[in-house]
C-alpha atoms as a PDB file:
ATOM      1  CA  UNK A   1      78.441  44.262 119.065  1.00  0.00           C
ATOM      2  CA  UNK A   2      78.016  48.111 119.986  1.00  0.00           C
ATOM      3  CA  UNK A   3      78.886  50.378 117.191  1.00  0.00           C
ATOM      4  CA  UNK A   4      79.740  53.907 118.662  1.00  0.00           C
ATOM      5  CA  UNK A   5      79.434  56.611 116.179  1.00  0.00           C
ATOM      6  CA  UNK A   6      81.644  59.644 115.003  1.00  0.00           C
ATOM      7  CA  UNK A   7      85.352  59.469 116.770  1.00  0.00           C
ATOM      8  CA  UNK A   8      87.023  62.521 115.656  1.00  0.00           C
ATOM      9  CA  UNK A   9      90.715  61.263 115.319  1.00  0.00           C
ATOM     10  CA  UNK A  10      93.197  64.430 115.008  1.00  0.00           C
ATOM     11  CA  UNK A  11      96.805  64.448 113.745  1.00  0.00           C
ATOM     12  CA  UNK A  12      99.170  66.947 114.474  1.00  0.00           C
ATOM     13  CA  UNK A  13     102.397  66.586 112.864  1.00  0.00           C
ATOM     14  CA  UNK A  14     105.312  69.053 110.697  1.00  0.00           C
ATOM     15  CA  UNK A  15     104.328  70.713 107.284  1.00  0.00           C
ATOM     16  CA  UNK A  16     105.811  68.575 104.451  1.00  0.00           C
ATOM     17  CA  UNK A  17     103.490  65.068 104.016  1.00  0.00           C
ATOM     18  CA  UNK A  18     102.270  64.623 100.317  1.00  0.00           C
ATOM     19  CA  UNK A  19      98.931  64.009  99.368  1.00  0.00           C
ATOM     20  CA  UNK A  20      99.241  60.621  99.152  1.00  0.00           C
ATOM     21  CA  UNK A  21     101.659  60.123 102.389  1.00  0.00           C
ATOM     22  CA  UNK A  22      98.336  61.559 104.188  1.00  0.00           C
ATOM     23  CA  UNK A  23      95.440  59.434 102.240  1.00  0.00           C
ATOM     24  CA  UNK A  24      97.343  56.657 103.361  1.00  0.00           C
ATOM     25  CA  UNK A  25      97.620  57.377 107.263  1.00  0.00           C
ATOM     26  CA  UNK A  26      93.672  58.567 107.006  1.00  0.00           C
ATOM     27  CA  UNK A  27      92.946  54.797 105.423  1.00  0.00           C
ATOM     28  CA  UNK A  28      95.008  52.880 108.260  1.00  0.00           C
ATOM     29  CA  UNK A  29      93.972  54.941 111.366  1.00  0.00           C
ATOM     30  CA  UNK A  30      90.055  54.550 109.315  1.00  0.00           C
ATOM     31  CA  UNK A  31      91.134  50.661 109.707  1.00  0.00           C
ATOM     32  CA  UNK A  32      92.133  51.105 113.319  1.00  0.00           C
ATOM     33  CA  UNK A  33      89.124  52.775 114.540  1.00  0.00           C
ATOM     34  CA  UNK A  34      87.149  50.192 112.531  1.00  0.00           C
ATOM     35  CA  UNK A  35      89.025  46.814 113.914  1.00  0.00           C
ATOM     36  CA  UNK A  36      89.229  48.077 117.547  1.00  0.00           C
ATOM     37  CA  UNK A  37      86.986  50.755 118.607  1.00  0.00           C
ATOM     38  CA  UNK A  38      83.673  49.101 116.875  1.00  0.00           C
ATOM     39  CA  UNK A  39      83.356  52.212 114.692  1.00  0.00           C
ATOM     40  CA  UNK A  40      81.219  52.491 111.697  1.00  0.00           C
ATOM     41  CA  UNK A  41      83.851  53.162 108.710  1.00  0.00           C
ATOM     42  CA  UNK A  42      81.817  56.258 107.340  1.00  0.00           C
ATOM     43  CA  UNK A  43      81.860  58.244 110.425  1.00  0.00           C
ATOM     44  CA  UNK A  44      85.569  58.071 111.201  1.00  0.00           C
ATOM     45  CA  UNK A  45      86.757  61.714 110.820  1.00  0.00           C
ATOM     46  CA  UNK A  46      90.517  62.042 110.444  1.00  0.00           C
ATOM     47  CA  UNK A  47      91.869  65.870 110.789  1.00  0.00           C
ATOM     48  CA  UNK A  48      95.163  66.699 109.797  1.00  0.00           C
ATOM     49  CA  UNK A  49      96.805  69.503 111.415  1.00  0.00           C
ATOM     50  CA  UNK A  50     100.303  70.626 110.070  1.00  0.00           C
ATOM     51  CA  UNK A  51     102.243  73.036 111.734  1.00  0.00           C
ATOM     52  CA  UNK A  52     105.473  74.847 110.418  1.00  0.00           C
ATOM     53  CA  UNK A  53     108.645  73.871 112.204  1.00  0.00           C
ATOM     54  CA  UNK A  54     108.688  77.781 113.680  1.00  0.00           C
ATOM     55  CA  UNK A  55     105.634  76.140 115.395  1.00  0.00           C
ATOM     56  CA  UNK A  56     106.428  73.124 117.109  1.00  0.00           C
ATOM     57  CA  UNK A  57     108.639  72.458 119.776  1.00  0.00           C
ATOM     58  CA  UNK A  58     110.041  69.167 121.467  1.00  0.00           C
ATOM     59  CA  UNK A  59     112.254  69.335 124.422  1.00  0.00           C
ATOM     60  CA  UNK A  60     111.956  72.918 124.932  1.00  0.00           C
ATOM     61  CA  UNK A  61     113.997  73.789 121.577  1.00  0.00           C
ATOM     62  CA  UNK A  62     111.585  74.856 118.442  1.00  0.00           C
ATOM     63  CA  UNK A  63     112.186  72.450 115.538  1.00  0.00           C
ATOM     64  CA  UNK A  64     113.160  74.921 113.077  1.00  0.00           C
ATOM     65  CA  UNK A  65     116.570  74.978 115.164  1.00  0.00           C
ATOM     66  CA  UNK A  66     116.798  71.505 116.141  1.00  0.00           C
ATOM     67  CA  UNK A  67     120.034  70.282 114.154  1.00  0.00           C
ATOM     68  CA  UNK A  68     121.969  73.959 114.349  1.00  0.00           C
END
């Protein structure tokens, strides 16, 4: 089997995850890209990009008024 070599896996999601909430994503989505992209374990690069709720919007309506 084909291994395929450094998938760059980004996650952008609201400020607020601990330390630990994020190790744990970074080890499952690691497991993912493992099981069913043929990846090699040590290059799977998880990035975590948090942005403020002043910074994110969904439906046209920023989250930081979402529930006003």
């Amino acid at each position: 089997q084909e291994r395929f070599s450094m998938p760059l896996v980004q996650v952008t999601m609201l400020t607020g995850r601990s330390a630990d909430q994020k190790r744990k994503l970074a080890q499952r989505i690691t497991d993912a890209m493992v099981e069913e992209a043929a990846a090699r374990r040590e290059a799977v690069v998880v990035v975590f990009n948090e942005v403020s709720k002043e910074s994110y919007a969904s439906g046209g309506v920023l989250m930081a008024d979402k529930g006003k």
